[in-house]
PDB file of N, CA and C in Angstrom:
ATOM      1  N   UNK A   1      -2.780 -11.877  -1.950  1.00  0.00           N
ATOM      2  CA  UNK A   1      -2.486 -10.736  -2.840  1.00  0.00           C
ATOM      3  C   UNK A   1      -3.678 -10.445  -3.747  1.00  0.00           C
ATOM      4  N   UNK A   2      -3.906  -9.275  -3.949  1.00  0.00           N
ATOM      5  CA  UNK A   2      -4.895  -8.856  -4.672  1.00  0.00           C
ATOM      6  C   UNK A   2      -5.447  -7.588  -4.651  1.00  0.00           C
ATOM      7  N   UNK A   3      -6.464  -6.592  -5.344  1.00  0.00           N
ATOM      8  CA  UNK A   3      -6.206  -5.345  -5.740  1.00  0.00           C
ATOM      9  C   UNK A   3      -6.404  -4.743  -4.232  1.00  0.00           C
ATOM     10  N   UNK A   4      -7.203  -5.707  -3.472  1.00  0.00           N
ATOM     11  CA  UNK A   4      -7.026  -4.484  -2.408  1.00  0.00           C
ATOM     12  C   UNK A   4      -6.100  -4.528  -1.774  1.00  0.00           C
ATOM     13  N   UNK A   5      -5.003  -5.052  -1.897  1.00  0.00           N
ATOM     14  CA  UNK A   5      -4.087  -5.204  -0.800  1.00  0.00           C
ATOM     15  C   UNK A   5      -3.075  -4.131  -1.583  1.00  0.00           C
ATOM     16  N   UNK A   6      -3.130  -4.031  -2.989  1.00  0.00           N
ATOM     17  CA  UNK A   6      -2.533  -2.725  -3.996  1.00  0.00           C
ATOM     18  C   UNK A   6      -3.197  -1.608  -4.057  1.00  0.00           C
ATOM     19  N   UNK A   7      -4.539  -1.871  -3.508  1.00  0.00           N
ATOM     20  CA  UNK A   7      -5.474  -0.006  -3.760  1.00  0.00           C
ATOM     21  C   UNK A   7      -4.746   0.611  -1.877  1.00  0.00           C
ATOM     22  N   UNK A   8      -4.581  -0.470  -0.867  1.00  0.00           N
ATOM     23  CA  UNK A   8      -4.533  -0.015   0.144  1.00  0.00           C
ATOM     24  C   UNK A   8      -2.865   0.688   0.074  1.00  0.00           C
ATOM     25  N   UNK A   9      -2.255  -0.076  -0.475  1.00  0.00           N
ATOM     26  CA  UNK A   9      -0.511   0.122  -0.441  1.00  0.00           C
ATOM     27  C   UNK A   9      -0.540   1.731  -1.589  1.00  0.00           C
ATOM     28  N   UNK A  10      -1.545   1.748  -2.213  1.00  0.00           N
ATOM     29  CA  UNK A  10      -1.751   2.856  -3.375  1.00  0.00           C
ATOM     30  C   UNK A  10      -2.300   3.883  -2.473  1.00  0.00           C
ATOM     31  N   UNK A  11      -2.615   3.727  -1.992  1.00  0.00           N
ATOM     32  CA  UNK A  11      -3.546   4.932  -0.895  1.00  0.00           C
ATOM     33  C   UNK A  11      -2.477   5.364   0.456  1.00  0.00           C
ATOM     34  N   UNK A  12      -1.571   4.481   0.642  1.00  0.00           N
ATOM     35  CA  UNK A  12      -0.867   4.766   1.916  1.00  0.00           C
ATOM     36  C   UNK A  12       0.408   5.358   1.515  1.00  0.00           C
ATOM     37  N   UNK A  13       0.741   5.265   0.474  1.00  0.00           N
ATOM     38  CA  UNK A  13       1.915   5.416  -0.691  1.00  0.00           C
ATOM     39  C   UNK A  13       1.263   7.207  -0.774  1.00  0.00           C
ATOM     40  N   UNK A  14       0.229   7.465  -1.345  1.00  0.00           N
ATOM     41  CA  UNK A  14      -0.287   8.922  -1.181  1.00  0.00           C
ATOM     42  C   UNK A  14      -0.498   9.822  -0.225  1.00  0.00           C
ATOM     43  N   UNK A  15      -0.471   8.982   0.919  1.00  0.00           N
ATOM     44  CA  UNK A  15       0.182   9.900   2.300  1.00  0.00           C
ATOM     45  C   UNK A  15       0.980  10.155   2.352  1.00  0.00           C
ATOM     46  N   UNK A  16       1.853   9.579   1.842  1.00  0.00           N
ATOM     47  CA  UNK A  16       3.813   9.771   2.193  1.00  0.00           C
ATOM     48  C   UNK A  16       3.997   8.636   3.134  1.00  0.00           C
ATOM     49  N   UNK A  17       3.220   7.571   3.437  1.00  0.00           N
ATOM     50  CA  UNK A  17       4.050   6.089   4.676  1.00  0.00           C
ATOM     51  C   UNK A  17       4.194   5.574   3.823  1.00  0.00           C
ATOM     52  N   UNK A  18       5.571   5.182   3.996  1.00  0.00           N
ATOM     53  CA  UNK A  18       6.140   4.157   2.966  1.00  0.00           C
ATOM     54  C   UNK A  18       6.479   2.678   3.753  1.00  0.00           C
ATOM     55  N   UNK A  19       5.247   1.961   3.486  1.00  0.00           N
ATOM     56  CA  UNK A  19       5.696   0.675   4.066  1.00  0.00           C
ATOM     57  C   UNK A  19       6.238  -0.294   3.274  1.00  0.00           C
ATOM     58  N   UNK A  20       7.268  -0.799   3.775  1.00  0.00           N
ATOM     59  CA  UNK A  20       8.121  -1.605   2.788  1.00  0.00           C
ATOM     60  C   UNK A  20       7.758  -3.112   3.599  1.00  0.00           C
ATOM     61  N   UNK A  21       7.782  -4.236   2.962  1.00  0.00           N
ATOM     62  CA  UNK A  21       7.534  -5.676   3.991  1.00  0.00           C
ATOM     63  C   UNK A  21       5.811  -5.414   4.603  1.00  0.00           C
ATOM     64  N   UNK A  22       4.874  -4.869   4.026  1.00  0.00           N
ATOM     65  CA  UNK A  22       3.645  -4.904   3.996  1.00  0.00           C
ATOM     66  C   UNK A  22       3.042  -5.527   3.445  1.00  0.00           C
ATOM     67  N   UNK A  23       3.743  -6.381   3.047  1.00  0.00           N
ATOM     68  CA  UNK A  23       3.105  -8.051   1.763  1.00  0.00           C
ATOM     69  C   UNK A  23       3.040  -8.768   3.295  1.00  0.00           C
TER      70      UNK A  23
END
């Protein structure tokens, strides 16, 4: 865990894919 694994979920979240269980 760490920011890039939150800038990437932050960036994919701004497409509209909502991955849930992506940890």
């Amino acid at each position: 865990e760490g920011p890039s694994k939150q800038a990437a979920q932050e960036e994919a979240a701004r497409q509209g894919l909502q991955i849930k269980g992506w940890l």
